[in-house]
Protein backbone atom coordinates (compact mmCIF):
# COMPACT_ATOMS: atom_id res chain seq x y z
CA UNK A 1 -6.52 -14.38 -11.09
CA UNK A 2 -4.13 -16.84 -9.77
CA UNK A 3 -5.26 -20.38 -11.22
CA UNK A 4 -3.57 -22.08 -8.11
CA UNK A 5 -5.90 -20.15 -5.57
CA UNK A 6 -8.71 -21.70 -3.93
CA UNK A 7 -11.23 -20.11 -2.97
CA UNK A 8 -14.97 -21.20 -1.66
CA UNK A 9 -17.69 -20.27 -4.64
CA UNK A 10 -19.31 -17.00 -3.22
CA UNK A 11 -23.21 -17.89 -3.19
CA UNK A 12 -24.21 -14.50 -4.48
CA UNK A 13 -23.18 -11.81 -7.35
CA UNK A 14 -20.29 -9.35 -6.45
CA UNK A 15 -22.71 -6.83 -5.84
CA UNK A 16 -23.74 -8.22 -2.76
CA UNK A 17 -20.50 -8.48 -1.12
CA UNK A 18 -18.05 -5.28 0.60
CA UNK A 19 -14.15 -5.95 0.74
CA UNK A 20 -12.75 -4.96 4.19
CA UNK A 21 -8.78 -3.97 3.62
CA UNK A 22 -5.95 -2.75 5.49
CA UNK A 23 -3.38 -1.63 2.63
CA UNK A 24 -0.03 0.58 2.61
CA UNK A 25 0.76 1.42 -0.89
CA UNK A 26 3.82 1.06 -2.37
CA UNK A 27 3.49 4.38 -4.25
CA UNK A 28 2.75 6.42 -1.21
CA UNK A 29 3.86 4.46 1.82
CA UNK A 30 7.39 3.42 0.79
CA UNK A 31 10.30 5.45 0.11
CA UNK A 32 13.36 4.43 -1.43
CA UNK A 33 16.17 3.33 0.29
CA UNK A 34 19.76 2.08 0.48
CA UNK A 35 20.89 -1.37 0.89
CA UNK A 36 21.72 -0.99 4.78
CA UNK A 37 18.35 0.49 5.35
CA UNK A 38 16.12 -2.33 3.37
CA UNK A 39 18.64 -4.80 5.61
CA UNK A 40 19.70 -5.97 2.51
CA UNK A 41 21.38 -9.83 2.49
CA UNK A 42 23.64 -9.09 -0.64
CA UNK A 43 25.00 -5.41 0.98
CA UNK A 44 25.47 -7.03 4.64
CA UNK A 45 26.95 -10.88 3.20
CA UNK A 46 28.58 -9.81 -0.08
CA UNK A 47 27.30 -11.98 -3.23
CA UNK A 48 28.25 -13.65 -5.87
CA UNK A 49 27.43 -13.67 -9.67
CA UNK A 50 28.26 -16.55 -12.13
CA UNK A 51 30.07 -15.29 -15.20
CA UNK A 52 28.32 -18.29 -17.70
CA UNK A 53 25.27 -17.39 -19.00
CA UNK A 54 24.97 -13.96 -18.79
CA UNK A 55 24.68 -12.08 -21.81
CA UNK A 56 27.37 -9.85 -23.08
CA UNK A 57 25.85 -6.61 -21.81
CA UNK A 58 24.51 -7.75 -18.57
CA UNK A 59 28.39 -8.99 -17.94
CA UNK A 60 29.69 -5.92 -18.92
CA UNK A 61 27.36 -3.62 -17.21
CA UNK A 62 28.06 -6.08 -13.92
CA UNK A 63 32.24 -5.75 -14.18
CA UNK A 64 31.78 -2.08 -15.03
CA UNK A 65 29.30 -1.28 -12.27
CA UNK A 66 32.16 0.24 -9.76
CA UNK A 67 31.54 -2.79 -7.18
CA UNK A 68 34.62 -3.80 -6.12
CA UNK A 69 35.36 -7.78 -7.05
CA UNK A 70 37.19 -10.56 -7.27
CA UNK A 71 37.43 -13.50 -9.84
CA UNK A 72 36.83 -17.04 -8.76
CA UNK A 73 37.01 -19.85 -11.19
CA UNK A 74 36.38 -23.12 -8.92
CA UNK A 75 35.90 -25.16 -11.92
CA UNK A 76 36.51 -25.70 -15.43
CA UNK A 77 33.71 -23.51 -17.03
CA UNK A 78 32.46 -22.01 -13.86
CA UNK A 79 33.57 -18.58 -13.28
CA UNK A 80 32.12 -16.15 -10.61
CA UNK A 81 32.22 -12.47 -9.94
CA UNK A 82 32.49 -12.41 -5.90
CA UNK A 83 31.52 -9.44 -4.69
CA UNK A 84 32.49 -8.42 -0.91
CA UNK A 85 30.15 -7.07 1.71
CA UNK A 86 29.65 -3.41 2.40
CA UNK A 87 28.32 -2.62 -0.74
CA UNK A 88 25.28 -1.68 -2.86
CA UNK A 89 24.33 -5.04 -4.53
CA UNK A 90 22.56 -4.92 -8.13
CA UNK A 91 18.97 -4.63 -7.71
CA UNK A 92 19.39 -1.91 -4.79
CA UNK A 93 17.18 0.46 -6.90
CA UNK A 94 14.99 -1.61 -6.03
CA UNK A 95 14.92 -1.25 -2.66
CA UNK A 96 12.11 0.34 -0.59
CA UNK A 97 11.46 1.08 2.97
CA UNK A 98 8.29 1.72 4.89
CA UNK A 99 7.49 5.69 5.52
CA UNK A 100 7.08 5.50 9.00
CA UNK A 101 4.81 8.43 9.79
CA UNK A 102 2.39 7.17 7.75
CA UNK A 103 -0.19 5.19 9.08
CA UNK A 104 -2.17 2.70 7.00
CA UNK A 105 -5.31 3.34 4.99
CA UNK A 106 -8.36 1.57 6.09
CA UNK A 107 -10.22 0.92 3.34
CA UNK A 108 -14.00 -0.50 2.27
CA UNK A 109 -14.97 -1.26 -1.00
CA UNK A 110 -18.45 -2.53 -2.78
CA UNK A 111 -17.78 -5.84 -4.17
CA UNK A 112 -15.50 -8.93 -3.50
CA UNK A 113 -12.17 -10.32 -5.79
CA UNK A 114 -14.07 -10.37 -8.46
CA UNK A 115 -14.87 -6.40 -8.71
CA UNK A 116 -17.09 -3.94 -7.89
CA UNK A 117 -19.75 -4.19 -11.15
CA UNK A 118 -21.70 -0.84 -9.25
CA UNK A 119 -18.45 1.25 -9.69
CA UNK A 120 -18.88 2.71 -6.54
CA UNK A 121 -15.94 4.77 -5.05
CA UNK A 122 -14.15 3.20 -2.05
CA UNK A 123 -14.08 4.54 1.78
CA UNK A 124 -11.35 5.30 3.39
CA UNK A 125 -11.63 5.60 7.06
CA UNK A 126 -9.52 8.32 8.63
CA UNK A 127 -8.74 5.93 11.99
CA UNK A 128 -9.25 2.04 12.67
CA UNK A 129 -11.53 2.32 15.30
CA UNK A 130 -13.84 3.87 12.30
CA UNK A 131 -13.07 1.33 10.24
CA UNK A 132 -13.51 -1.55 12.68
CA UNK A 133 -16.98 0.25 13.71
CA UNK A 134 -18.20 0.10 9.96
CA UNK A 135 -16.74 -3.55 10.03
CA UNK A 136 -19.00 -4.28 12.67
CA UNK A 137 -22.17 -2.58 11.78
CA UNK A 138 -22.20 -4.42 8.75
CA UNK A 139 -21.90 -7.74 10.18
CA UNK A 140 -24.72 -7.01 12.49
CA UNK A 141 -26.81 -6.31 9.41
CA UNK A 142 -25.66 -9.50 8.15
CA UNK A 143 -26.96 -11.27 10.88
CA UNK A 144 -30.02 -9.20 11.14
CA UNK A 145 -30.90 -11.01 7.52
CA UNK A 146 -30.02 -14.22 8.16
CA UNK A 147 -31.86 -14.36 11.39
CA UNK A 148 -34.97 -12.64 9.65
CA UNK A 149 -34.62 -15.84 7.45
């Protein structure tokens, strides 16, 4: 858990909470995808690397990497790798794009951040307006109970 996030104590156990989520999975949502398609900064402005500091196979693997380059030394110790625009910068296997025909799963789970101690398998609704419908149901019951006293 991030120690910088703050959070309000929950009152009760795990157990008595559901998790409501909206997700789009990086595994099964996302594709791939080129530099121009991920609207990549490095591809569309060029970039630059600095030569000091890098370790002898990172440098090597950079200059050898088929991106064209030029070499600018603006000061004493400072050398940089400029790279021009139009091309695939170094982390563009990295890159992913949304799959567009696929919509995202709607998803309800039995516990809270803190995990779901019954095990239970999640839902997945098959539309939002499900999903929203269970949403609401559930915070009718809530009500229900705390109006019931």
């Amino acid at each position: 858990m991030n120690a910088n996030l703050s959070r309000i104590q929950p009152l009760m156990g795990p157990e008595a909470y559901k998790t409501y989520a909206v997700v789009s999975p990086l595994s099964t949502h996302f594709r791939p995808a080129t530099c121009a398609e991920a609207n990549c900064t490095y591809y569309r402005d060029g970039f630059q690397v600095r030569v000091e500091g890098l370790a002898p196979q990172v440098l090597h693997a950079v200059q050898n990497s088929g991106r064209k380059y030029t070499v600018q030394k603006p000061a004493e110790g400072e050398t940089y790798l400029v790279f021009e625009p139009g091309q695939p910068c170094l982390r563009s296997s990295l890159h992913r794009v949304r799959v567009e025909d696929r919509p995202p799963l709607y998803v309800v789970r039995d516990g809270d951040y803190r995990g779901n101690p019954r095990g239970t398998k999640a839902r997945v609704h098959h539309s939002p307006d499900n999903w929203l419908d269970d949403f609401a149901t559930h915070q009718q019951a809530i009500a229900d109970e705390i109006e019931k006293g």
